[in-house]
C-alpha atoms as a PDB file:
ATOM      1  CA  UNK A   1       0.000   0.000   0.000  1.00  0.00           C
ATOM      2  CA  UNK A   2       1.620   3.361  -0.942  1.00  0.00           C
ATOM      3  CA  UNK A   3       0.782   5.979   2.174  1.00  0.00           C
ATOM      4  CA  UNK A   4       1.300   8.893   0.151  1.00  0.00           C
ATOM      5  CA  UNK A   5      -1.386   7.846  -2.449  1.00  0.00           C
ATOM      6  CA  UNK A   6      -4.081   7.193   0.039  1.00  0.00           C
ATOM      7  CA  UNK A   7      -2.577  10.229   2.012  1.00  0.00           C
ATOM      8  CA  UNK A   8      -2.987  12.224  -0.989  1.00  0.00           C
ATOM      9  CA  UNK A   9      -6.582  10.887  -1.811  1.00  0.00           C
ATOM     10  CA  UNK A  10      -7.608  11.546   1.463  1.00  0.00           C
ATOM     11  CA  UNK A  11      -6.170  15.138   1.851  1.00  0.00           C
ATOM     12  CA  UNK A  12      -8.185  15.869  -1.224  1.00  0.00           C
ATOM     13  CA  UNK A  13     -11.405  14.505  -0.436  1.00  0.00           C
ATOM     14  CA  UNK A  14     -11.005  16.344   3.033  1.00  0.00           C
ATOM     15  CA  UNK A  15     -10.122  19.674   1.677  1.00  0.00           C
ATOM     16  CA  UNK A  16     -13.032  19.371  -0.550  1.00  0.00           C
ATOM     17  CA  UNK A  17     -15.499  18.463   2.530  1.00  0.00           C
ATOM     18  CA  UNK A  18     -14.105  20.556   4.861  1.00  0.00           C
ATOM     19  CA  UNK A  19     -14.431  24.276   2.581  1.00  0.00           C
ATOM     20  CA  UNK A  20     -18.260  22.628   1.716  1.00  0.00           C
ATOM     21  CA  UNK A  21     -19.085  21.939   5.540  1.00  0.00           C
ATOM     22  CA  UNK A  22     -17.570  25.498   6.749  1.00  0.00           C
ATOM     23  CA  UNK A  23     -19.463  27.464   3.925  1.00  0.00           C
ATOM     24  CA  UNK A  24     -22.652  26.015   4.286  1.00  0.00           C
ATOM     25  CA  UNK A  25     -25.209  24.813   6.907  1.00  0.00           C
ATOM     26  CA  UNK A  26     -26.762  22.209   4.239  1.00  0.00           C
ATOM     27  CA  UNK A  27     -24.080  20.551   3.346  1.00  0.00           C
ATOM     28  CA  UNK A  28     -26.669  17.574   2.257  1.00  0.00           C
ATOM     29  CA  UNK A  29     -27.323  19.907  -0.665  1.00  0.00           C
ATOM     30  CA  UNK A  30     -23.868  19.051  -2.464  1.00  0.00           C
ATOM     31  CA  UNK A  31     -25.496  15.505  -2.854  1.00  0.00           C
ATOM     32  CA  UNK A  32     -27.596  14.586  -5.450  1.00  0.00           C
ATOM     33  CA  UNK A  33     -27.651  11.162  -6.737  1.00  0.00           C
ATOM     34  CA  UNK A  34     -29.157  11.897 -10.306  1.00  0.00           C
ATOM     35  CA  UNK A  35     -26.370  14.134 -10.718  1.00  0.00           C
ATOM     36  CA  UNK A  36     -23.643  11.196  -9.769  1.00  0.00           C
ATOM     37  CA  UNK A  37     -25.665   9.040 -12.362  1.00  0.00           C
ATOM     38  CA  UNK A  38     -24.978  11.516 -15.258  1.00  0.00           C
ATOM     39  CA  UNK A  39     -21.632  12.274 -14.794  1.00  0.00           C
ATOM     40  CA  UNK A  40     -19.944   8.841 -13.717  1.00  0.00           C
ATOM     41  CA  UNK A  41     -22.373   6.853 -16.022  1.00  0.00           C
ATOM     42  CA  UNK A  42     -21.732   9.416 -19.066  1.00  0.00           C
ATOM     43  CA  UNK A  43     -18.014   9.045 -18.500  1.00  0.00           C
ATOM     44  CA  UNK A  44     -17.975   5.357 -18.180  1.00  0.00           C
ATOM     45  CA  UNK A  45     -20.669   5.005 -21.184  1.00  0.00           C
ATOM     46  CA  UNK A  46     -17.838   7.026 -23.317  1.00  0.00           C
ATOM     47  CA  UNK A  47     -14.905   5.098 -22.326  1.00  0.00           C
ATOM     48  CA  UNK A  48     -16.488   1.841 -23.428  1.00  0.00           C
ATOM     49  CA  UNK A  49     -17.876   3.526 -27.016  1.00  0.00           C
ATOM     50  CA  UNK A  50     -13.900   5.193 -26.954  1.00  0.00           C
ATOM     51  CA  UNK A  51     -11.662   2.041 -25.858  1.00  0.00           C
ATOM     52  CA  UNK A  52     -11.754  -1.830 -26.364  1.00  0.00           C
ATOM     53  CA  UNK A  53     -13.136  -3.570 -23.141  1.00  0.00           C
ATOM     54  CA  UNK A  54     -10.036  -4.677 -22.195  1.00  0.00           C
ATOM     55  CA  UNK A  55      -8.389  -1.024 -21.852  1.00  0.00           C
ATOM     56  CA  UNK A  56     -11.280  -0.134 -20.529  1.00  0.00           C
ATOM     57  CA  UNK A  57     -11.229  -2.475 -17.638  1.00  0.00           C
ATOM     58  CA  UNK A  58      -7.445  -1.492 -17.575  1.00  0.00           C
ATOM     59  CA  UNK A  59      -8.149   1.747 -16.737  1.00  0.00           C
ATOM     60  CA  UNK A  60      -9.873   0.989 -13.374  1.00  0.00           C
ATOM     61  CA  UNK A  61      -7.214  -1.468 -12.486  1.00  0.00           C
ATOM     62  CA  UNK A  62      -4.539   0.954 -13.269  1.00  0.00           C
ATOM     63  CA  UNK A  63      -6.177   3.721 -11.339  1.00  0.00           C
ATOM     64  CA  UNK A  64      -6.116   1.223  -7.936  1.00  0.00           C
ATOM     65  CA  UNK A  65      -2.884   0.804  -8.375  1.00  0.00           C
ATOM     66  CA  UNK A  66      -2.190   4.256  -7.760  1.00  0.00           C
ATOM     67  CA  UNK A  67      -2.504   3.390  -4.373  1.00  0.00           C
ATOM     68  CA  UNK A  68       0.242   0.140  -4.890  1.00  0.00           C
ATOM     69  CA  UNK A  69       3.598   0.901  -3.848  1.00  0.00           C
ATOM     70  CA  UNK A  70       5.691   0.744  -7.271  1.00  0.00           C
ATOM     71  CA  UNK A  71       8.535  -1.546  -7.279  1.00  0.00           C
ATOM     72  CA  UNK A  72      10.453   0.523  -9.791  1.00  0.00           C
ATOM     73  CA  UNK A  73      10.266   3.783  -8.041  1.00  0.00           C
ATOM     74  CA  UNK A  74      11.698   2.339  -5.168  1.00  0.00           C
ATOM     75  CA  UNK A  75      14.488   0.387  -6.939  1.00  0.00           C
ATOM     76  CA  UNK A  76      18.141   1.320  -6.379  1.00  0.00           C
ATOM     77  CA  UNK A  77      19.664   2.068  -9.248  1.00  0.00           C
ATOM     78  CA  UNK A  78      23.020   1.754  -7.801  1.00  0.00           C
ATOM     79  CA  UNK A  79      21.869  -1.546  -7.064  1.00  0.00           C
ATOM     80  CA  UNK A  80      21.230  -2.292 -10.175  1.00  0.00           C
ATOM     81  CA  UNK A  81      24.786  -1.344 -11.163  1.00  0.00           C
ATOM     82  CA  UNK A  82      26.463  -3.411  -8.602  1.00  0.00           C
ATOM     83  CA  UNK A  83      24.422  -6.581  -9.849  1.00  0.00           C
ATOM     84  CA  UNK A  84      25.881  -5.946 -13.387  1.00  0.00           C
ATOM     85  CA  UNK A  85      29.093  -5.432 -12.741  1.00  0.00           C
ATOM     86  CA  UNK A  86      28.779  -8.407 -10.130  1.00  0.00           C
ATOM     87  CA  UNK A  87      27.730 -10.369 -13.269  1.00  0.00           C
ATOM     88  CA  UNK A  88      30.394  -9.600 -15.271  1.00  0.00           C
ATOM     89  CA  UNK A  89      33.228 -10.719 -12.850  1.00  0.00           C
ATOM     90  CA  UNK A  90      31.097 -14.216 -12.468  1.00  0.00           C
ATOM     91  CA  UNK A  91      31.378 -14.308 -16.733  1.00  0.00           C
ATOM     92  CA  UNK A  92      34.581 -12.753 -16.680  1.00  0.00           C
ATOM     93  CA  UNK A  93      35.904 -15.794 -14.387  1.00  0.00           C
ATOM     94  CA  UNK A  94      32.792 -18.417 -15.205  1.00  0.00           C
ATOM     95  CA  UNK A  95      32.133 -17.436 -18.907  1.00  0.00           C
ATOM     96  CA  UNK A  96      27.583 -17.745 -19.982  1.00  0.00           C
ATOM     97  CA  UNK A  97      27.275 -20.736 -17.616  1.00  0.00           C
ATOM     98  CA  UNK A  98      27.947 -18.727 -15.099  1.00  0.00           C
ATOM     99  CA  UNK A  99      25.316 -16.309 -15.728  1.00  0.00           C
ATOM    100  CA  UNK A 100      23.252 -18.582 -16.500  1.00  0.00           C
ATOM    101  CA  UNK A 101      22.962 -19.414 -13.009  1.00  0.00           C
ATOM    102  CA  UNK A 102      22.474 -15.855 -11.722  1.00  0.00           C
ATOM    103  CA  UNK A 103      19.197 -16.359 -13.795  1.00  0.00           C
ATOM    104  CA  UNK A 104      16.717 -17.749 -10.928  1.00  0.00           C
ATOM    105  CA  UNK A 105      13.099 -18.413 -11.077  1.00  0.00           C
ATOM    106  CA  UNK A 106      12.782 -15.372  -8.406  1.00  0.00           C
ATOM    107  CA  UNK A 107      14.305 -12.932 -10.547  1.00  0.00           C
ATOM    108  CA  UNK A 108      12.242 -14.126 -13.481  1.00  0.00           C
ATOM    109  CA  UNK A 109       8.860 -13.806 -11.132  1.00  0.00           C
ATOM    110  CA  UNK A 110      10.946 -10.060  -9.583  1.00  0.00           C
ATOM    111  CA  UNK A 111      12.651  -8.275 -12.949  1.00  0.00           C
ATOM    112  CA  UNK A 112      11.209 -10.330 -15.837  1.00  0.00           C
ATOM    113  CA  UNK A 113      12.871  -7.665 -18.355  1.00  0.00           C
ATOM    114  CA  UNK A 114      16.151  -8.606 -16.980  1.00  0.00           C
ATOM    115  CA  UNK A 115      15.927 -11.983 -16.591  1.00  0.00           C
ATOM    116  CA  UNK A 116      14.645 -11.864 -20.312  1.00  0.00           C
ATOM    117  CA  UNK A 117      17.581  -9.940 -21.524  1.00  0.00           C
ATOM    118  CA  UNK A 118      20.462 -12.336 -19.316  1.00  0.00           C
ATOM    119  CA  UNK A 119      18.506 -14.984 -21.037  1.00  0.00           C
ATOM    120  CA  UNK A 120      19.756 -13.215 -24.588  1.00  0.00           C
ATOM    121  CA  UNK A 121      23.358 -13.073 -23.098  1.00  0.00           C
ATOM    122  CA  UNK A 122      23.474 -16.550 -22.442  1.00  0.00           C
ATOM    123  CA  UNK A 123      22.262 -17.726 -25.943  1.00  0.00           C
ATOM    124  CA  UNK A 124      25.256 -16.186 -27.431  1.00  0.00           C
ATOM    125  CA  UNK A 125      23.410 -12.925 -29.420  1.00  0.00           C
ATOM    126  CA  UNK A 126      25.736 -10.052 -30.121  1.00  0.00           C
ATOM    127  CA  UNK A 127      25.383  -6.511 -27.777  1.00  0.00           C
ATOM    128  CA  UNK A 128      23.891  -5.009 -31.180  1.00  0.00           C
ATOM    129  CA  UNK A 129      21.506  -8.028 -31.253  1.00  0.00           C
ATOM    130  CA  UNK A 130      20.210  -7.467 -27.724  1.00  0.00           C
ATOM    131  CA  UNK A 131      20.111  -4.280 -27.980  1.00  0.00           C
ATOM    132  CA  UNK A 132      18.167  -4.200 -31.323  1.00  0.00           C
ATOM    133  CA  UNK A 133      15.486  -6.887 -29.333  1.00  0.00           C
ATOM    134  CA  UNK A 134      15.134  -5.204 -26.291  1.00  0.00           C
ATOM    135  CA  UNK A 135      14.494  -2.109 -27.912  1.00  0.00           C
ATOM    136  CA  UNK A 136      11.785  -3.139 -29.856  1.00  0.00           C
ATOM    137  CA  UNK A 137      10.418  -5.123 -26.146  1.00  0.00           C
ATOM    138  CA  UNK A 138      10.533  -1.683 -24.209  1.00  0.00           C
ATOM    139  CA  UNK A 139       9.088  -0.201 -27.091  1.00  0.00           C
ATOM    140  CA  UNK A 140       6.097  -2.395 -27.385  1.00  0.00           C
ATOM    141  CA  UNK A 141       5.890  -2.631 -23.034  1.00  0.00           C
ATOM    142  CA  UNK A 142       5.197   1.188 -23.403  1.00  0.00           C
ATOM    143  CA  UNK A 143       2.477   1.111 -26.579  1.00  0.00           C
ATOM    144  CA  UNK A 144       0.724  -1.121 -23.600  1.00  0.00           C
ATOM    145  CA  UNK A 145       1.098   1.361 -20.534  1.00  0.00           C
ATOM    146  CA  UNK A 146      -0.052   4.297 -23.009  1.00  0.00           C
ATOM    147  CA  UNK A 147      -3.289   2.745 -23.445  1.00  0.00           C
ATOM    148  CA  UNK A 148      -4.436   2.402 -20.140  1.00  0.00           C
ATOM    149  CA  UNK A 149      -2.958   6.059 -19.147  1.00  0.00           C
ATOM    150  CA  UNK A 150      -4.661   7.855 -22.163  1.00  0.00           C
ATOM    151  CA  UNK A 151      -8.059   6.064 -20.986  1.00  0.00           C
ATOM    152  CA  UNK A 152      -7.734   7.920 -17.759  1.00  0.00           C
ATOM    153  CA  UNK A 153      -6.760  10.928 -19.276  1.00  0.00           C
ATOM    154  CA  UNK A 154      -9.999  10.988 -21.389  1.00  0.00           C
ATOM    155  CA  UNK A 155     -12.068  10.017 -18.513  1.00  0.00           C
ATOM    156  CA  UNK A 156     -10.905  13.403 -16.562  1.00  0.00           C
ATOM    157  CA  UNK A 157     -11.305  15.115 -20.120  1.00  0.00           C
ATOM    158  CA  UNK A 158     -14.946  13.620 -20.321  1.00  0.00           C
ATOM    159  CA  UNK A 159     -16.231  13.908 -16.622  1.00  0.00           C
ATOM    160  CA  UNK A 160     -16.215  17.790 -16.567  1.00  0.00           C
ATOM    161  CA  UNK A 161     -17.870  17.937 -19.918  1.00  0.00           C
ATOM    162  CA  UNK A 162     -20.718  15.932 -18.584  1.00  0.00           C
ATOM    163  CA  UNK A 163     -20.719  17.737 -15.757  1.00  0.00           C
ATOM    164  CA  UNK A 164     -21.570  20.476 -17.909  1.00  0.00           C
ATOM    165  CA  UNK A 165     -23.980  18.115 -19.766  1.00  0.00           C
ATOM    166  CA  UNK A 166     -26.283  17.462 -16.253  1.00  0.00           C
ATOM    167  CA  UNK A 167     -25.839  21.184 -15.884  1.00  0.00           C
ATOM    168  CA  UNK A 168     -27.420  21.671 -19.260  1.00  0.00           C
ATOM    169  CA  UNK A 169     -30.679  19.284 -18.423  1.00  0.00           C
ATOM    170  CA  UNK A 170     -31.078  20.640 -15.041  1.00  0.00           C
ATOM    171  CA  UNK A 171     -31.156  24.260 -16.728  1.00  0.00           C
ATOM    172  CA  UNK A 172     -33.596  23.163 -19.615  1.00  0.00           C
ATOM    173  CA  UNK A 173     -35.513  21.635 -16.108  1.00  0.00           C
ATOM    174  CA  UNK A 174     -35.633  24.786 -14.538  1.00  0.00           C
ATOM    175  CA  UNK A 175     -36.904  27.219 -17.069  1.00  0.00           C
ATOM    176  CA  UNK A 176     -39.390  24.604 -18.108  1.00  0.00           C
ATOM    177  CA  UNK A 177     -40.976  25.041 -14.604  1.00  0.00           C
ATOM    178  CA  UNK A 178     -40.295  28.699 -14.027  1.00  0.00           C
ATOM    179  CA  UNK A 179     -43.771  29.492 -15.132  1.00  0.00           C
ATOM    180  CA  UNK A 180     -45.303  27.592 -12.480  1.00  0.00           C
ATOM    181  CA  UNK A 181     -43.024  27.824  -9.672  1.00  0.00           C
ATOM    182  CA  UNK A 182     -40.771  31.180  -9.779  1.00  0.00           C
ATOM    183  CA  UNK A 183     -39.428  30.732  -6.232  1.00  0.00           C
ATOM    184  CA  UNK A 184     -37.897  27.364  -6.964  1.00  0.00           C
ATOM    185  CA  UNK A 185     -35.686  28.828  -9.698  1.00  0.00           C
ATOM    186  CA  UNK A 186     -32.610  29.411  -6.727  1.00  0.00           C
ATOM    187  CA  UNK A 187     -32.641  25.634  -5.432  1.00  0.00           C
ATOM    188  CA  UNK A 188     -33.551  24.048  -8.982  1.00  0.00           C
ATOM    189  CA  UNK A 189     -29.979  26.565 -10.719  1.00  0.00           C
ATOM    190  CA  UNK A 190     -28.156  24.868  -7.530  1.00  0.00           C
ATOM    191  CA  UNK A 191     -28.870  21.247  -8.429  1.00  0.00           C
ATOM    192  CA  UNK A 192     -28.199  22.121 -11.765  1.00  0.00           C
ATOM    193  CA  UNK A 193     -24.886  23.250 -10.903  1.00  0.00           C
ATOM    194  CA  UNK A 194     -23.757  19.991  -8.809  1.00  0.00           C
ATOM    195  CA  UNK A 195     -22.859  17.937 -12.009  1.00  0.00           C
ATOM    196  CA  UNK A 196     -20.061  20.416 -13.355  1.00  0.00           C
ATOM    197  CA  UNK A 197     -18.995  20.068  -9.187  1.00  0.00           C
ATOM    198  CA  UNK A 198     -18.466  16.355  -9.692  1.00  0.00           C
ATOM    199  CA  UNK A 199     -17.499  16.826 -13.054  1.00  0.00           C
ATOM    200  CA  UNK A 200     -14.487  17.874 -11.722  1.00  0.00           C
ATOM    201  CA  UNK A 201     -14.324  16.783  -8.539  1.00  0.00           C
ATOM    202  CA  UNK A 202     -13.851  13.212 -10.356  1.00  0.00           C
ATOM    203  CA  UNK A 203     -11.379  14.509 -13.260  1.00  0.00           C
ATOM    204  CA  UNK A 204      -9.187  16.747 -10.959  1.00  0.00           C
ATOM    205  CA  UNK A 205      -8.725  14.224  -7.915  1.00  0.00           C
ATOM    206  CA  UNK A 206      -9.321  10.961  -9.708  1.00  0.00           C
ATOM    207  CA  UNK A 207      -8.683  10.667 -13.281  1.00  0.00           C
ATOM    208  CA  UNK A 208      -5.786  13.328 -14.322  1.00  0.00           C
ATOM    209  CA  UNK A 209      -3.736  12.315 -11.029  1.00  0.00           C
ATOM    210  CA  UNK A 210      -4.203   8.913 -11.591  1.00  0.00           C
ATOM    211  CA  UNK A 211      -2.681   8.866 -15.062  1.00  0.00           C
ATOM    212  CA  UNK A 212      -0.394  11.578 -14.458  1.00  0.00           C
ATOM    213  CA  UNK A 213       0.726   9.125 -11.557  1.00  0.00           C
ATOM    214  CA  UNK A 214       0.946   6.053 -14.489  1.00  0.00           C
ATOM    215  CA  UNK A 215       2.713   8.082 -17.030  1.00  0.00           C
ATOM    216  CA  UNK A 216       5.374   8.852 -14.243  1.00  0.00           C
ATOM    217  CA  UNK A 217       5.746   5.376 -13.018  1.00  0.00           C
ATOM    218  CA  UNK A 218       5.918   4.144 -16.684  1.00  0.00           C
ATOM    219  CA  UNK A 219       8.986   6.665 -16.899  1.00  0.00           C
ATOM    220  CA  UNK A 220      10.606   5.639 -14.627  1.00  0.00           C
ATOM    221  CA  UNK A 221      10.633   1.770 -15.439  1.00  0.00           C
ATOM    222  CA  UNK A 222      12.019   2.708 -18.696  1.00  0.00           C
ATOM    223  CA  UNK A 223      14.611   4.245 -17.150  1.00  0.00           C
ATOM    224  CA  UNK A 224      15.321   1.355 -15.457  1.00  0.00           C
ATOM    225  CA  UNK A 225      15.100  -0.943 -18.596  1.00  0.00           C
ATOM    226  CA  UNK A 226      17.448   1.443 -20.833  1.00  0.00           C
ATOM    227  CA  UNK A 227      19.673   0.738 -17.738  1.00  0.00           C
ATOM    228  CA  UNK A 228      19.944  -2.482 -17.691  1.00  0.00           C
ATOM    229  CA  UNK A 229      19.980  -3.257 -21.322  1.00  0.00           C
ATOM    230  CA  UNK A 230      22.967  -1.239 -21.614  1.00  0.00           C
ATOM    231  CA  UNK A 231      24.763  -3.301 -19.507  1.00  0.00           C
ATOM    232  CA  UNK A 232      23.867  -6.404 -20.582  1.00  0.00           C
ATOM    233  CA  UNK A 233      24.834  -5.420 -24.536  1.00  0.00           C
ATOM    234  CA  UNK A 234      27.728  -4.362 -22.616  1.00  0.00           C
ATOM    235  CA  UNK A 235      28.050  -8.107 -20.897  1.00  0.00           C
ATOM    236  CA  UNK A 236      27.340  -9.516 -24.439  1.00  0.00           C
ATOM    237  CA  UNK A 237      30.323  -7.663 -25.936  1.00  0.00           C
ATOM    238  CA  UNK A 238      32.599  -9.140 -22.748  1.00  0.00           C
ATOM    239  CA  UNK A 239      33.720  -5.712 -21.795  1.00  0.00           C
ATOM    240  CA  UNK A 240      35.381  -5.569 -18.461  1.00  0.00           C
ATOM    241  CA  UNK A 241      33.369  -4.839 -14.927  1.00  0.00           C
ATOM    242  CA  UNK A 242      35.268  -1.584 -14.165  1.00  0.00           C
ATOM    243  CA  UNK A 243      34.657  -0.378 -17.846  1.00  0.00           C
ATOM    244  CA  UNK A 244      30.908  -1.234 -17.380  1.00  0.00           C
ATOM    245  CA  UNK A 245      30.777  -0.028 -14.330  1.00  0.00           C
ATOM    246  CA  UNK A 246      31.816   3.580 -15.436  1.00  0.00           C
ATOM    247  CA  UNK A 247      28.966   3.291 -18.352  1.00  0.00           C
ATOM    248  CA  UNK A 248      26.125   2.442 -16.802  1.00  0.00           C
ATOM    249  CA  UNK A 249      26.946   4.915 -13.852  1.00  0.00           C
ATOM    250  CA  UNK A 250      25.647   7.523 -16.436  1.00  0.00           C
ATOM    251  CA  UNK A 251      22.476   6.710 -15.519  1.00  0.00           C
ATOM    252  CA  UNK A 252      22.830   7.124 -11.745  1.00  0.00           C
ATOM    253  CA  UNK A 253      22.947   9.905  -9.283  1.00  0.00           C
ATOM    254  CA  UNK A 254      26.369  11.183  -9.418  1.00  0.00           C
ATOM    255  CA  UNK A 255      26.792  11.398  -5.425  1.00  0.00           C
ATOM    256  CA  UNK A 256      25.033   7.971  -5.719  1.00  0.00           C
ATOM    257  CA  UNK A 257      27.047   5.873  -8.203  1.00  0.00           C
ATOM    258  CA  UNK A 258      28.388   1.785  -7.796  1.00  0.00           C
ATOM    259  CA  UNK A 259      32.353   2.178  -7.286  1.00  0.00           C
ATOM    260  CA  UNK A 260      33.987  -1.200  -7.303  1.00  0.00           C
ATOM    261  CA  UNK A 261      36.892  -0.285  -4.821  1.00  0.00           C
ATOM    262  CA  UNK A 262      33.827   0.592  -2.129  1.00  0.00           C
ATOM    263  CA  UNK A 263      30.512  -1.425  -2.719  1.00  0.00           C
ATOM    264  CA  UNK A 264      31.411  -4.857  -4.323  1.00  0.00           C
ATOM    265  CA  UNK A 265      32.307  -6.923  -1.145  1.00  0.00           C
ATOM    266  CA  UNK A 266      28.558  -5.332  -0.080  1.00  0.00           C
ATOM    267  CA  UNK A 267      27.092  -5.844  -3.222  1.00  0.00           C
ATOM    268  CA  UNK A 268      28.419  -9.631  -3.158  1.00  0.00           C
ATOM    269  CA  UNK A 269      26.852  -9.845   0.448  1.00  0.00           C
END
């Protein structure tokens, strides 16, 4: 469970709740289930007639796991370092068999992108090969993640507008009965006003953070991946540890970087 997620959720609703219940003593009136029908049924009815079912479904699933600690984000990328270079000493003394044995059904179930690309190493393809395959893999991994992400996006692009849409009905509503009724225009123009509320109470809380929050984590487990296929191309081409270990450094922190002379015994450990 990521804290901060919930945290965040939370703070939002509350903010939300709390300037409503100091503002008002009928707080009840910000409810109106009619209004909740229009603008989460409309949105939902759109992102069916916009996506296939299955992104569709994607989209909810992605959105709880907004509130899933991502594995990538906390990953040490100095840690990832250290494992490479660790690997290339065990093929530098071992040659493929030895890496072949660093390949473990736990890092296939943990990292299957690396285990995937050690794999390649071990068959014997060329750094240009690897690179060329695990390329086109990250490439297609992030076609997938887009799809679910620009679901979400159009869901907060879609709830304000019909938001505006229950706004619209609840206007047409009103005027229809102004003849009869002329002091219930004030409460009827309030009602009408509640769907643009949730409108955007759902795109502005839910949907836009929530695939802001994807896009992000998708970033950064490319980052990863670009990390880690470098130095396996690199492992592929038999370079030597402290040579890989000044390459793929690039991609970490400077004040946070894998130096042999200081972190293999721990990395080893």
């Amino acid at each position: 469970m990521s804290f901060s997620s919930v945290l965040a959720y939370l703070f939002g609703i509350v903010v939300v709740i709390g300037s409503i219940v100091s503002a008002t003593d009928h707080p009840e009136a910000f409810i109106d289930i009619p209004s909740v029908i229009i603008v989460f049924g409309g949105t939902v009815a759109a992102l069916f007639l916009s996506f296939e079912p299955k992104t569709a479904f994607e989209a909810f699933k992605l959105m709880l796991s907004t509130l899933r600690i991502h594995k990538d984000s906390n990953a040490s990328l100095k840690d990832e370092v250290g494992r490479i270079v660790r690997w290339a000493y065990i093929v530098q003394k071992n040659g493929l068999q030895g890496l072949e044995n660093e390949v473990t059904d736990d890092l296939r179930q943990s990292d299957p992108f690396l285990a995937y690309g050690a794999d390649l190493v071990v068959t014997g393809y060329t750094g240009a090969e690897i690179k060329q395959i695990l390329e086109s893999m990250m490439e297609a991994q992030s076609e997938r993640d887009s799809k679910g992400s620009s679901a979400l996006m159009k869901m907060g692009g879609d709830s304000p507008a019909f938001g505006m849409l229950g706004t619209l009905i609840g206007l047409v509503i009103m005027l229809g009965n102004m003849s009869s009724d002329p002091s219930a225009i004030g409460p009827s123009m309030a009602v009408a006003l509640i769907t643009t509320f949730y409108g955007i109470i759902l795109a502005r809380i839910f949907f836009i953070p929530a695939a802001t929050k994807v896009i992000a984590r998708n970033n950064v487990s490319m980052f990863k991946y670009n990390l880690q296929m470098e130095g396996l191309v690199l492992l592929a081409e038999r370079k030597s540890p402290r040579y890989i270990q000044d390459k793929i450094n690039s991609f970490v922190d400077i004040n946070d970087q894998f130096l042999i002379d200081r972190d293999m015994n721990s990395s080893n450990n």
